[in-house]
PDB file of N, CA and C in Angstrom:
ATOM      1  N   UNK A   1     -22.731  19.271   5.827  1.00  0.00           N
ATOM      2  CA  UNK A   1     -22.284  17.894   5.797  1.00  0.00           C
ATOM      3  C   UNK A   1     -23.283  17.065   5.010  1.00  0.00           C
ATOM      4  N   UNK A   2     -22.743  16.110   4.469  1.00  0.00           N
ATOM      5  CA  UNK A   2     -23.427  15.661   3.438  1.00  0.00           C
ATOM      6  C   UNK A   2     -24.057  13.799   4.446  1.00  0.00           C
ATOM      7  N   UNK A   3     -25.179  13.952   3.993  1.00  0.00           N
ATOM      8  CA  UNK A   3     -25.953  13.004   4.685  1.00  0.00           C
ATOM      9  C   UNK A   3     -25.608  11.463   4.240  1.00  0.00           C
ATOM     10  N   UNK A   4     -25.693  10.414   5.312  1.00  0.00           N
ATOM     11  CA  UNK A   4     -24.671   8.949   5.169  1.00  0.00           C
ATOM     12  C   UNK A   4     -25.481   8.518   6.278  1.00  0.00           C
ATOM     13  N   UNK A   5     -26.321   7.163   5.284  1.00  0.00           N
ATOM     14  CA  UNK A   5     -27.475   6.522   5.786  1.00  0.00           C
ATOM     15  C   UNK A   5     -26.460   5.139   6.746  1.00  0.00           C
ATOM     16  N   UNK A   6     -26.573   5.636   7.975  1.00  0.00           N
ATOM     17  CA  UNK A   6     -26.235   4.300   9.028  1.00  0.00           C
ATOM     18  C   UNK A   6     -26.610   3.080   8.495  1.00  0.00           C
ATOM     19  N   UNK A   7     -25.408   1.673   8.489  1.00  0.00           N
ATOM     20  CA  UNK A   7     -26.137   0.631   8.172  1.00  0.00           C
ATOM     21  C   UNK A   7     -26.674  -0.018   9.407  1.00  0.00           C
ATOM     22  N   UNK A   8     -27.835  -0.748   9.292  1.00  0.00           N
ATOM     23  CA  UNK A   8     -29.221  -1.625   9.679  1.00  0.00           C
ATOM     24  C   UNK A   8     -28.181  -2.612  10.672  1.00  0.00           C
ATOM     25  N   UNK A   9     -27.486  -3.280  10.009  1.00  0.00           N
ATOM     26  CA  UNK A   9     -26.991  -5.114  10.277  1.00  0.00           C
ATOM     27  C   UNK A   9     -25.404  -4.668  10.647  1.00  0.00           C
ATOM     28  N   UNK A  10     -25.163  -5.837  11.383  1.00  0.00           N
ATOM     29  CA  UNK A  10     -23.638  -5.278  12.262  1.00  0.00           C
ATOM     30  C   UNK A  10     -22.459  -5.943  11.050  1.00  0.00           C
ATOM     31  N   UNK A  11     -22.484  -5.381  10.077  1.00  0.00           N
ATOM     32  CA  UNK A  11     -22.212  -5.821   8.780  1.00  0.00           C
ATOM     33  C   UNK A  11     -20.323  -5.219   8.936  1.00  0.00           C
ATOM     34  N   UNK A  12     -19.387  -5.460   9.182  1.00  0.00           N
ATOM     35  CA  UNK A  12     -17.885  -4.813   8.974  1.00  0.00           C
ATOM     36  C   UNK A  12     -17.972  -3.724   7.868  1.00  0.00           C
ATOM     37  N   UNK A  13     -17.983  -4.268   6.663  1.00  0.00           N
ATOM     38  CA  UNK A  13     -17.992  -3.681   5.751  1.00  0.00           C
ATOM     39  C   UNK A  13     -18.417  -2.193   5.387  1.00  0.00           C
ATOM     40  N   UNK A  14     -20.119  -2.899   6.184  1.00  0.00           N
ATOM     41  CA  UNK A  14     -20.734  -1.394   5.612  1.00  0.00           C
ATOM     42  C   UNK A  14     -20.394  -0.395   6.878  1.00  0.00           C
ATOM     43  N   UNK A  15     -19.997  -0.934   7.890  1.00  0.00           N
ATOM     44  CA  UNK A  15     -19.555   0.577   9.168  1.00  0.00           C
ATOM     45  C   UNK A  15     -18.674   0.722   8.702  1.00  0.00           C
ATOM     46  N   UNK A  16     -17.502  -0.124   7.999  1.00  0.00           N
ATOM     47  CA  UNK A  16     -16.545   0.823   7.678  1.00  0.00           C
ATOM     48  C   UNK A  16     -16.655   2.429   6.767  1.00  0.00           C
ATOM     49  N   UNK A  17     -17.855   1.270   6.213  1.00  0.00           N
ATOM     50  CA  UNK A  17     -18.436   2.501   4.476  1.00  0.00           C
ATOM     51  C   UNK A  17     -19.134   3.525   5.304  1.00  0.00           C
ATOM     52  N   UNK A  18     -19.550   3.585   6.125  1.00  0.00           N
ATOM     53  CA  UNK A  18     -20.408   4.797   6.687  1.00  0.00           C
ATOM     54  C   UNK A  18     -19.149   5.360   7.638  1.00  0.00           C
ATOM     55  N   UNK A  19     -18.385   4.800   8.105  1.00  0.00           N
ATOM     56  CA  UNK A  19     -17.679   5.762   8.689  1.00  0.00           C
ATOM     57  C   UNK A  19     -16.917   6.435   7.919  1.00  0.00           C
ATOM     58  N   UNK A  20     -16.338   5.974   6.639  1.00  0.00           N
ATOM     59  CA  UNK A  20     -15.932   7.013   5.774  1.00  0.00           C
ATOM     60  C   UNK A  20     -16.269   8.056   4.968  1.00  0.00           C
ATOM     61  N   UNK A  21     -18.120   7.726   4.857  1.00  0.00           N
ATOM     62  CA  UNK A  21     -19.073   8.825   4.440  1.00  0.00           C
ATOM     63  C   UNK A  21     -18.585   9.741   5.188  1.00  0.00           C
ATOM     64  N   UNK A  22     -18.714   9.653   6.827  1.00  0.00           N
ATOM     65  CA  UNK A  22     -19.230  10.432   7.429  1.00  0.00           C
ATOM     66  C   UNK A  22     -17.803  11.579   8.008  1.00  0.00           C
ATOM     67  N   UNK A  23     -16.448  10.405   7.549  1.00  0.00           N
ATOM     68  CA  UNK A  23     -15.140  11.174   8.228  1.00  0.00           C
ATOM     69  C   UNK A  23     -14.954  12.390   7.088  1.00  0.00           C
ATOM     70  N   UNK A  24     -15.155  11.414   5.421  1.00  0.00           N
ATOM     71  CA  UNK A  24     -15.046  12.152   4.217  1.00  0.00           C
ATOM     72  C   UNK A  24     -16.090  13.166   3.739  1.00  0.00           C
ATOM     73  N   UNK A  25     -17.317  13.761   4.998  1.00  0.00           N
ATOM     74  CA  UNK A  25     -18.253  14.480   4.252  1.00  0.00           C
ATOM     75  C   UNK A  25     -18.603  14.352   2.854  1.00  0.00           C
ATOM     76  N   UNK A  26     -19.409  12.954   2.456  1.00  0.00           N
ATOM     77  CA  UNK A  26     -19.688  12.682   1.590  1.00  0.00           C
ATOM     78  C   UNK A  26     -21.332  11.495   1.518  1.00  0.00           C
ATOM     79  N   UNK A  27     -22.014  11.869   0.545  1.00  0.00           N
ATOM     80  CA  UNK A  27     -22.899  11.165   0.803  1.00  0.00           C
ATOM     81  C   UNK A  27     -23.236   9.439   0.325  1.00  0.00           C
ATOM     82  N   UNK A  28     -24.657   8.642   0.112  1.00  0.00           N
ATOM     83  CA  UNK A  28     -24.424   7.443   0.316  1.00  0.00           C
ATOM     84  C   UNK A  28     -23.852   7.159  -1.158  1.00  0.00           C
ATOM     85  N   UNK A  29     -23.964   8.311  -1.998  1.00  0.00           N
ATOM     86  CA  UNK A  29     -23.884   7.637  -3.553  1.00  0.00           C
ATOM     87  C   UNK A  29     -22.143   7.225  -3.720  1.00  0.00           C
ATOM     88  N   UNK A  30     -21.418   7.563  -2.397  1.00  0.00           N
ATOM     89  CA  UNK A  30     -20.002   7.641  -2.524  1.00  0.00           C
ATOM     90  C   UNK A  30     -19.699   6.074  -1.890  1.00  0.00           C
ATOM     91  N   UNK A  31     -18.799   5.370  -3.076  1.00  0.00           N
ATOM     92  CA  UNK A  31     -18.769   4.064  -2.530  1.00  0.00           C
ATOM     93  C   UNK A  31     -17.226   3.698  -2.119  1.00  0.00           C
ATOM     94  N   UNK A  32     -16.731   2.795  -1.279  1.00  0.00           N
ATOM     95  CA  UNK A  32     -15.362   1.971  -0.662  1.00  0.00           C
ATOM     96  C   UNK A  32     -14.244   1.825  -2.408  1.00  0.00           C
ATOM     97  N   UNK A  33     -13.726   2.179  -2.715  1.00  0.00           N
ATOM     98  CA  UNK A  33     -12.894   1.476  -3.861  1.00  0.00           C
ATOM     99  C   UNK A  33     -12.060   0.777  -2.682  1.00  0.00           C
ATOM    100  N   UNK A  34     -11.338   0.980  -1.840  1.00  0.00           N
ATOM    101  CA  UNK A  34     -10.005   0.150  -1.254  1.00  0.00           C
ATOM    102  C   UNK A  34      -9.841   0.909   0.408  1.00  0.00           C
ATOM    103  N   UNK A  35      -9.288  -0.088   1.182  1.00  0.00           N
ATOM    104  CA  UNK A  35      -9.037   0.463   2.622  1.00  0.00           C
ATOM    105  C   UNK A  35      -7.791  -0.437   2.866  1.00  0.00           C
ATOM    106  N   UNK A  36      -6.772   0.550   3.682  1.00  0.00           N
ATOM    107  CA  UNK A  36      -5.522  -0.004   3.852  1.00  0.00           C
ATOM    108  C   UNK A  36      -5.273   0.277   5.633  1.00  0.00           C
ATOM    109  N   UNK A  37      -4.754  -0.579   6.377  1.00  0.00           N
ATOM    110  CA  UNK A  37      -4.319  -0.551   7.215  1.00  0.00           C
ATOM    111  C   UNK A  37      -2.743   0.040   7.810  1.00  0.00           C
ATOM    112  N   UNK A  38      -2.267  -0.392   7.011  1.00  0.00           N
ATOM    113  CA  UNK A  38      -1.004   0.372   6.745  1.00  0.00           C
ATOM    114  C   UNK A  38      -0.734   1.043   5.379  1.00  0.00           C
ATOM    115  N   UNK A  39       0.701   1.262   5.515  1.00  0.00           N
ATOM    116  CA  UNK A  39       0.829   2.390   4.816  1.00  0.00           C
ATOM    117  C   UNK A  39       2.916   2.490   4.653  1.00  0.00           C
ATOM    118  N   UNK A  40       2.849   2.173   3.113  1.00  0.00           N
ATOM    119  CA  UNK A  40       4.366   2.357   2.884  1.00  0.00           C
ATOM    120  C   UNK A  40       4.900   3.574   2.975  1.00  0.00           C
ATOM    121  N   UNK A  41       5.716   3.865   3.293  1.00  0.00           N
ATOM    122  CA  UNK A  41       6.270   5.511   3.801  1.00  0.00           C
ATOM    123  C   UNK A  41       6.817   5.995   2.894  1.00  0.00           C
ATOM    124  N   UNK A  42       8.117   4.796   1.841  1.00  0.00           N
ATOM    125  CA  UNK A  42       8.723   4.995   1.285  1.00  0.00           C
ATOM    126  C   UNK A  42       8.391   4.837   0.122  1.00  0.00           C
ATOM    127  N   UNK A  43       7.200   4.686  -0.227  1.00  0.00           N
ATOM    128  CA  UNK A  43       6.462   4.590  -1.753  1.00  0.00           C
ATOM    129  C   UNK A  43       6.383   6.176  -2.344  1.00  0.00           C
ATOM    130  N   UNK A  44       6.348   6.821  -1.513  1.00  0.00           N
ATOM    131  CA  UNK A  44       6.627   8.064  -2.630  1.00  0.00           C
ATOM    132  C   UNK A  44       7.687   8.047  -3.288  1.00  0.00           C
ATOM    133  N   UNK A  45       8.486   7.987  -2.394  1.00  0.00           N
ATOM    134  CA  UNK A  45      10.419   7.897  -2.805  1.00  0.00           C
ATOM    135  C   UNK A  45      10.440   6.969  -4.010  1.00  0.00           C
ATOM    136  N   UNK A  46       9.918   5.946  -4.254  1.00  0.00           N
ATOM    137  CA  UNK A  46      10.450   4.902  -5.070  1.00  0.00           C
ATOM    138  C   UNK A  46       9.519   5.367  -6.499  1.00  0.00           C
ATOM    139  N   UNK A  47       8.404   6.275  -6.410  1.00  0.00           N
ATOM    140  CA  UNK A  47       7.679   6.713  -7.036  1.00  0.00           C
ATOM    141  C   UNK A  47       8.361   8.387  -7.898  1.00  0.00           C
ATOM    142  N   UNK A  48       8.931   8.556  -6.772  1.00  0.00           N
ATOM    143  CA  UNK A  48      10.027   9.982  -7.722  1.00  0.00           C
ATOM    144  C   UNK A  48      11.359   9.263  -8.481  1.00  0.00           C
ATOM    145  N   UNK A  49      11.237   8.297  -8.152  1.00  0.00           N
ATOM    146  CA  UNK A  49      12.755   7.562  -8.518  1.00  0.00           C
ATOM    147  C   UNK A  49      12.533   7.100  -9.935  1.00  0.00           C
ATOM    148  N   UNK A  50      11.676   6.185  -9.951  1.00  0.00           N
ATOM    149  CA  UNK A  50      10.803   5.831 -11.228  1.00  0.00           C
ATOM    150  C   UNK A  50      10.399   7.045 -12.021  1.00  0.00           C
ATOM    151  N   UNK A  51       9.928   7.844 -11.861  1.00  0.00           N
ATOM    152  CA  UNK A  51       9.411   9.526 -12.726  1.00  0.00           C
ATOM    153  C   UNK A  51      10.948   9.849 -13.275  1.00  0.00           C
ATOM    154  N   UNK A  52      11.520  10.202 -12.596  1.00  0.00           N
ATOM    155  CA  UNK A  52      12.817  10.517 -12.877  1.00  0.00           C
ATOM    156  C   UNK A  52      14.023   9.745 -13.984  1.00  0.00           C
ATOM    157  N   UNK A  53      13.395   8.005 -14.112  1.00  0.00           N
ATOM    158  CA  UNK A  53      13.972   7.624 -14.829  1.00  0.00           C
ATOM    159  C   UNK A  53      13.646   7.625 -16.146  1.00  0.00           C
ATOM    160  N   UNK A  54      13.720   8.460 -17.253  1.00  0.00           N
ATOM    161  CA  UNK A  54      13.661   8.674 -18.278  1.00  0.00           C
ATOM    162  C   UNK A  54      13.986   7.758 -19.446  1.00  0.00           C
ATOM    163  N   UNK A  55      14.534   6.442 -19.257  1.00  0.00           N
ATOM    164  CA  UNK A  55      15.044   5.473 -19.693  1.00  0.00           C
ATOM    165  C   UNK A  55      13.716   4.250 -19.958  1.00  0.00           C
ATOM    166  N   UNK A  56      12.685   4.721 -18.828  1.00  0.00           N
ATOM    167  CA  UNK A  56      11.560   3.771 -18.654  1.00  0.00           C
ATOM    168  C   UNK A  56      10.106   4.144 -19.707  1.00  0.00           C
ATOM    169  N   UNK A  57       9.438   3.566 -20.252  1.00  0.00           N
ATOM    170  CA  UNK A  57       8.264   3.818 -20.746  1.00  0.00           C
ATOM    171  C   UNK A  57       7.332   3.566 -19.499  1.00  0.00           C
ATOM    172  N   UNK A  58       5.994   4.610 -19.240  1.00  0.00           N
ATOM    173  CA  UNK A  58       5.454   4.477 -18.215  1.00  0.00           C
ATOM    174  C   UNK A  58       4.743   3.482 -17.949  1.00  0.00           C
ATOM    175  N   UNK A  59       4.482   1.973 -18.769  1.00  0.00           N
ATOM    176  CA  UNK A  59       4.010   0.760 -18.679  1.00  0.00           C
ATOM    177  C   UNK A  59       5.583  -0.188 -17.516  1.00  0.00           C
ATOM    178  N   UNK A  60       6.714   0.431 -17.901  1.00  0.00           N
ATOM    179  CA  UNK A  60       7.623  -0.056 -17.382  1.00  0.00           C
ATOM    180  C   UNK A  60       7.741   0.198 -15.954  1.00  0.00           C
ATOM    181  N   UNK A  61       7.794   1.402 -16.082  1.00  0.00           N
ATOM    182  CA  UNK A  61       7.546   2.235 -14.671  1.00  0.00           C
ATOM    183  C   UNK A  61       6.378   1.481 -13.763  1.00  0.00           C
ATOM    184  N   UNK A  62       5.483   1.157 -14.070  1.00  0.00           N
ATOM    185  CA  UNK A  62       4.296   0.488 -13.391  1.00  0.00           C
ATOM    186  C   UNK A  62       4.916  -0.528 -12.740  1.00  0.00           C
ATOM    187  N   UNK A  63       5.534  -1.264 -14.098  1.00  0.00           N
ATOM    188  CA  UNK A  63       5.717  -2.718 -13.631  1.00  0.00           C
ATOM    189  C   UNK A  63       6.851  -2.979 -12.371  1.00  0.00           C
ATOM    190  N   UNK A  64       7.293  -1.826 -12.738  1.00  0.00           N
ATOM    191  CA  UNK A  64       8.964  -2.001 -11.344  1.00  0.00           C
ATOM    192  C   UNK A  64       8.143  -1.388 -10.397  1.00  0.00           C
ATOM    193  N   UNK A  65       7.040  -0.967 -10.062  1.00  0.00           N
ATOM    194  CA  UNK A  65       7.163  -0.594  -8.572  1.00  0.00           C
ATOM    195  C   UNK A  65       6.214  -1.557  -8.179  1.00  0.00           C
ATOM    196  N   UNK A  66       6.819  -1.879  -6.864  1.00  0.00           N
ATOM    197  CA  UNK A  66       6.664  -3.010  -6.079  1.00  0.00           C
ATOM    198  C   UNK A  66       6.118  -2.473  -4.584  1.00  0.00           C
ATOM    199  N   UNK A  67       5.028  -2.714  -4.076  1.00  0.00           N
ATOM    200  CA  UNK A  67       4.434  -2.721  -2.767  1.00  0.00           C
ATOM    201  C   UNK A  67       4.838  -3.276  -1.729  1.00  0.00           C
ATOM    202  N   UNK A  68       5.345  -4.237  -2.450  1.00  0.00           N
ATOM    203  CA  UNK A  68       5.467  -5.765  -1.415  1.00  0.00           C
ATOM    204  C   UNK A  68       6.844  -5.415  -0.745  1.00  0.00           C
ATOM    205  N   UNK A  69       7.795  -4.918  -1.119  1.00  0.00           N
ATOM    206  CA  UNK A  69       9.179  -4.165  -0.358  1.00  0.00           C
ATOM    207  C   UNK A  69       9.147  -3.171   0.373  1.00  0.00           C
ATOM    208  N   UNK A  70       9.920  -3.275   1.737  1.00  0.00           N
ATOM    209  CA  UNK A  70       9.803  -2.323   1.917  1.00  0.00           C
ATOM    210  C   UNK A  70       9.740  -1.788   3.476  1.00  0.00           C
ATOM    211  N   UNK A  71       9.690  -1.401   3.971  1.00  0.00           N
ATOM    212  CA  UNK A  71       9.163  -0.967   5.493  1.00  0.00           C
ATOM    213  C   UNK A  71       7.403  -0.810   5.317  1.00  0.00           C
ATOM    214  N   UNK A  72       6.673  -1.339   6.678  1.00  0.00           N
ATOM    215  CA  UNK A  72       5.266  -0.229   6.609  1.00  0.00           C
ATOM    216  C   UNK A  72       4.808  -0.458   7.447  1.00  0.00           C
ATOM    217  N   UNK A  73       4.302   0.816   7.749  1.00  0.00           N
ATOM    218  CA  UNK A  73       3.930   1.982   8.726  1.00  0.00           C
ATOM    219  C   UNK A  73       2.720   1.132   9.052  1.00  0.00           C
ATOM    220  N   UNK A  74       2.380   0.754  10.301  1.00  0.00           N
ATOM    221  CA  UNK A  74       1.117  -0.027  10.910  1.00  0.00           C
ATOM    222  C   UNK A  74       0.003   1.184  11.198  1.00  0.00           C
ATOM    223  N   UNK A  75      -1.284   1.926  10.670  1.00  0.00           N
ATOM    224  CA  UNK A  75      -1.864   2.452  11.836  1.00  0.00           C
ATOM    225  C   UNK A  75      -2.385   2.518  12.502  1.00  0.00           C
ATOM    226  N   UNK A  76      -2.662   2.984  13.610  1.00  0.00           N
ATOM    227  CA  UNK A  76      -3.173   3.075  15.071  1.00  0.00           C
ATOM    228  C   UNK A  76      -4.500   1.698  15.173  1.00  0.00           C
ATOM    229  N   UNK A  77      -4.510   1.209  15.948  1.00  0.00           N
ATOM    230  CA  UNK A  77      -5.802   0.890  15.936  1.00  0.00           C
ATOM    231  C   UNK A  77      -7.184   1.169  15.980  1.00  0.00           C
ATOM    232  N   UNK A  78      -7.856   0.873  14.905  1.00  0.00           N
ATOM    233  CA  UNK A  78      -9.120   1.779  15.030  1.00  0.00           C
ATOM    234  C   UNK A  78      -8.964   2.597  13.627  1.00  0.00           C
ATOM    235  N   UNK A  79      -7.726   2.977  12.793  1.00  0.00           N
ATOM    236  CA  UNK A  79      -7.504   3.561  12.110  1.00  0.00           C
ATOM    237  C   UNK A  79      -7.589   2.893  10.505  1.00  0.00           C
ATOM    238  N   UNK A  80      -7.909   3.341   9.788  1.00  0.00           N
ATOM    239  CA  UNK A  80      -7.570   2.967   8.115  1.00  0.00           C
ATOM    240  C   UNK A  80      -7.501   4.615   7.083  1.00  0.00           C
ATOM    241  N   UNK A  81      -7.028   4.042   5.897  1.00  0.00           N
ATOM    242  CA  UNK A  81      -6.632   4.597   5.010  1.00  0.00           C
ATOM    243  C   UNK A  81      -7.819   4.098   3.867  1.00  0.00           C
ATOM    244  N   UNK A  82      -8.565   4.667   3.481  1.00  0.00           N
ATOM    245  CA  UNK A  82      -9.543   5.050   2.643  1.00  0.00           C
ATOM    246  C   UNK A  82      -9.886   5.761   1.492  1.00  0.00           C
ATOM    247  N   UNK A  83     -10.204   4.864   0.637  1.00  0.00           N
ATOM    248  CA  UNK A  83     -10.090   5.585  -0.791  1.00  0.00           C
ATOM    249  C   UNK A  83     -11.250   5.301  -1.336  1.00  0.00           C
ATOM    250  N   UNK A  84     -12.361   6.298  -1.935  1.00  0.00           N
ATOM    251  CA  UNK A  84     -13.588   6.372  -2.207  1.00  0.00           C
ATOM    252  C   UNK A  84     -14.102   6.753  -3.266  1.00  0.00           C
ATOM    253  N   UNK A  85     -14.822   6.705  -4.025  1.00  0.00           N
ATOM    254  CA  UNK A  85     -15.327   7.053  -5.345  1.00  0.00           C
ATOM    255  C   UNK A  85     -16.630   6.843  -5.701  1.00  0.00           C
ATOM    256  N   UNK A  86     -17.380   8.314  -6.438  1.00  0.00           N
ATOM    257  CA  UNK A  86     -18.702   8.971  -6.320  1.00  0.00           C
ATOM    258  C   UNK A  86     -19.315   8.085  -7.759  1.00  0.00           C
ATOM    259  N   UNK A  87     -19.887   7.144  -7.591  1.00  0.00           N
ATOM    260  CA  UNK A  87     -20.525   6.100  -8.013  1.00  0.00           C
ATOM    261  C   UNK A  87     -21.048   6.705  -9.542  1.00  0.00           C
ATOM    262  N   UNK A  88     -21.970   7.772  -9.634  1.00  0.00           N
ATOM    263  CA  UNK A  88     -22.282   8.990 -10.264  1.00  0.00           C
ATOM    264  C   UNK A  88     -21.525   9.430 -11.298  1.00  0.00           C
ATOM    265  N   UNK A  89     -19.896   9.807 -10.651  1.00  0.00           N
ATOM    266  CA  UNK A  89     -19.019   9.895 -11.371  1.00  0.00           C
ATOM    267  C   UNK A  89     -17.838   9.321 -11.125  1.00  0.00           C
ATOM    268  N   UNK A  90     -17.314   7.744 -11.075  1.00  0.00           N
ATOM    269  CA  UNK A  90     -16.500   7.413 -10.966  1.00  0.00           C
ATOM    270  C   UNK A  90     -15.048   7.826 -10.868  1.00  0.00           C
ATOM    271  N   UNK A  91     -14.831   8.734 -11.525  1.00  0.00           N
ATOM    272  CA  UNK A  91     -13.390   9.765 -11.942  1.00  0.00           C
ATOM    273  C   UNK A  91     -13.266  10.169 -10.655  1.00  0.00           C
ATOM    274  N   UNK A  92     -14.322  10.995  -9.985  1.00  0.00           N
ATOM    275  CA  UNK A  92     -13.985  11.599  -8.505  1.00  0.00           C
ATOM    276  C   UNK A  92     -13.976  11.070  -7.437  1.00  0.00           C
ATOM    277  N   UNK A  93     -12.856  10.830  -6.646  1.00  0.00           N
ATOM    278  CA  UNK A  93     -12.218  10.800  -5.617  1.00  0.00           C
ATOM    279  C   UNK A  93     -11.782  11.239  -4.535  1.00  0.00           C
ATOM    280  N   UNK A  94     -12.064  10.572  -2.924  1.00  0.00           N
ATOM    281  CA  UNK A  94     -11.632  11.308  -2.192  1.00  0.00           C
ATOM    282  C   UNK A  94     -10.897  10.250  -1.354  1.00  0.00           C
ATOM    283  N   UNK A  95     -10.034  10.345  -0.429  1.00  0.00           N
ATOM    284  CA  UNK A  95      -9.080   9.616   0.367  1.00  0.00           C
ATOM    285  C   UNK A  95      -8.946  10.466   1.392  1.00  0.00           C
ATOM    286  N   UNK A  96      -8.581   9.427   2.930  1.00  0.00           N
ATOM    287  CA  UNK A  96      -8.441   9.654   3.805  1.00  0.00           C
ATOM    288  C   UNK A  96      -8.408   9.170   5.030  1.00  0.00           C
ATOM    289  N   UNK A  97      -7.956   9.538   5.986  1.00  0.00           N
ATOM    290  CA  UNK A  97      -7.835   8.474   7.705  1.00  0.00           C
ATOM    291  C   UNK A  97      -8.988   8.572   8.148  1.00  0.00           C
ATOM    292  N   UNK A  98      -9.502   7.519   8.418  1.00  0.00           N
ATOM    293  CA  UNK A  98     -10.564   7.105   9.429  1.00  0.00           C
ATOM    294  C   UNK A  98     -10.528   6.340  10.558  1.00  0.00           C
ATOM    295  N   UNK A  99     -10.990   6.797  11.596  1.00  0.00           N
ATOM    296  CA  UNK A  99     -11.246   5.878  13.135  1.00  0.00           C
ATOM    297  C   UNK A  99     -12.359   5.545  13.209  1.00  0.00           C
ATOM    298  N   UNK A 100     -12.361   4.229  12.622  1.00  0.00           N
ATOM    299  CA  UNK A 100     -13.920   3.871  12.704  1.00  0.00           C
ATOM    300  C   UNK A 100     -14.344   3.359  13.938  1.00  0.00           C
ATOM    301  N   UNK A 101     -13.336   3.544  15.189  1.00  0.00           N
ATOM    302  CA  UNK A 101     -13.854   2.993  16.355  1.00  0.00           C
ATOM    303  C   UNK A 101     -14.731   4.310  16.768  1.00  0.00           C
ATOM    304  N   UNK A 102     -14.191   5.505  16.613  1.00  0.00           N
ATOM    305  CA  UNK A 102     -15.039   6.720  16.969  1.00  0.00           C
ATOM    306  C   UNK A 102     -16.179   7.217  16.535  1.00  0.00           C
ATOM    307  N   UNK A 103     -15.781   6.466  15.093  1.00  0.00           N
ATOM    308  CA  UNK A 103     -17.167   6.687  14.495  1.00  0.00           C
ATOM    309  C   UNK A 103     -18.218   5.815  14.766  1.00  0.00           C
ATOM    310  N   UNK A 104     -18.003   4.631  14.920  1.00  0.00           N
ATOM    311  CA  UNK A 104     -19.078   3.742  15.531  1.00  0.00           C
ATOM    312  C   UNK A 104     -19.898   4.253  17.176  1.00  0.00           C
ATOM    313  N   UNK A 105     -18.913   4.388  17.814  1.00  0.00           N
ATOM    314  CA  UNK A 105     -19.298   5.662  19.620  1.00  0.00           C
ATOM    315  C   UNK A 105     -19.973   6.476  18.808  1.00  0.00           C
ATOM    316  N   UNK A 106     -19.957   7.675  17.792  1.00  0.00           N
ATOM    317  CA  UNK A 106     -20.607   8.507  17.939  1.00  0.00           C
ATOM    318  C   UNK A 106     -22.370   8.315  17.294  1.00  0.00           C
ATOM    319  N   UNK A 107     -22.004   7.348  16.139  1.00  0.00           N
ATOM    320  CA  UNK A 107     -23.268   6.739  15.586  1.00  0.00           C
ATOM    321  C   UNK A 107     -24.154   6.133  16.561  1.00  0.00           C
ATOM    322  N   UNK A 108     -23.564   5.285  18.010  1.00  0.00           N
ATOM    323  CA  UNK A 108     -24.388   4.754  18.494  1.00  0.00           C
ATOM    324  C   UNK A 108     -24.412   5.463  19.678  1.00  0.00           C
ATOM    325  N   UNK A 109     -24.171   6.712  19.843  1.00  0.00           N
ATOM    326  CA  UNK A 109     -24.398   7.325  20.999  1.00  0.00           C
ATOM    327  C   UNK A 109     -23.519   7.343  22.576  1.00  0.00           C
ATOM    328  N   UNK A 110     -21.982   6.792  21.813  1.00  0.00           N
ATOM    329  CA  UNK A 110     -20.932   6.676  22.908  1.00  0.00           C
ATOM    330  C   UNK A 110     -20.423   8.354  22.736  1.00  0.00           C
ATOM    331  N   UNK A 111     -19.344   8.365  23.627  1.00  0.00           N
ATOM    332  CA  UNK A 111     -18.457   9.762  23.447  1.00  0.00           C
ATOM    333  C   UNK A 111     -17.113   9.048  23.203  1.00  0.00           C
TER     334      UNK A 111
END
């Protein structure tokens, strides 16, 4: 496991950032690009729909898909959606669910 320096100050931000070091086995050079609380279900769907339309140039395609429609998926509390990138090498990426309520218990010595 790759080592993720606890922050100091009861800062939101940065427990979120360390709890995603620590969910994403990744170290401190790996920084927050974006965190989502929810989560559209049906954005893939509208995302094969768009691929599929052959009629579109992929600047077009961009522009029609829309976030803001839609159903979405609330998660759990305690939970986010996390998307991260290795400072080092920007290009690489990792994503994923985090409970940063668990991760905060285990950093400070809860169960």
């Amino acid at each position: 496991m790759s080592e993720a320096t606890q922050p100091l100050f009861d800062d939101p931000w940065s427990t979120y950032e360390y709890a995603a070091r620590r969910s994403l086995n990744v170290g401190d050079n790996w920084k927050v690009r974006s965190v989502a609380r929810a989560v559209h279900p049906l954005l893939e769907d509208s995302l094969r729909q768009l691929d599929q339309d052959r009629e579109l140039s992929s600047a077009d395609k961009w522009e029609k898909l829309s976030v803001s429609d839609g159903p979405v998926a609330w998660l759990p509390n305690g939970w986010m959606l996390v998307v991260m990138y290795d400072q080092e090498n920007p290009d690489d990426a990792k994503t994923g669910f985090v409970n940063v309520d668990q991760s905060q218990k285990k950093a400070f010595g809860g169960r």
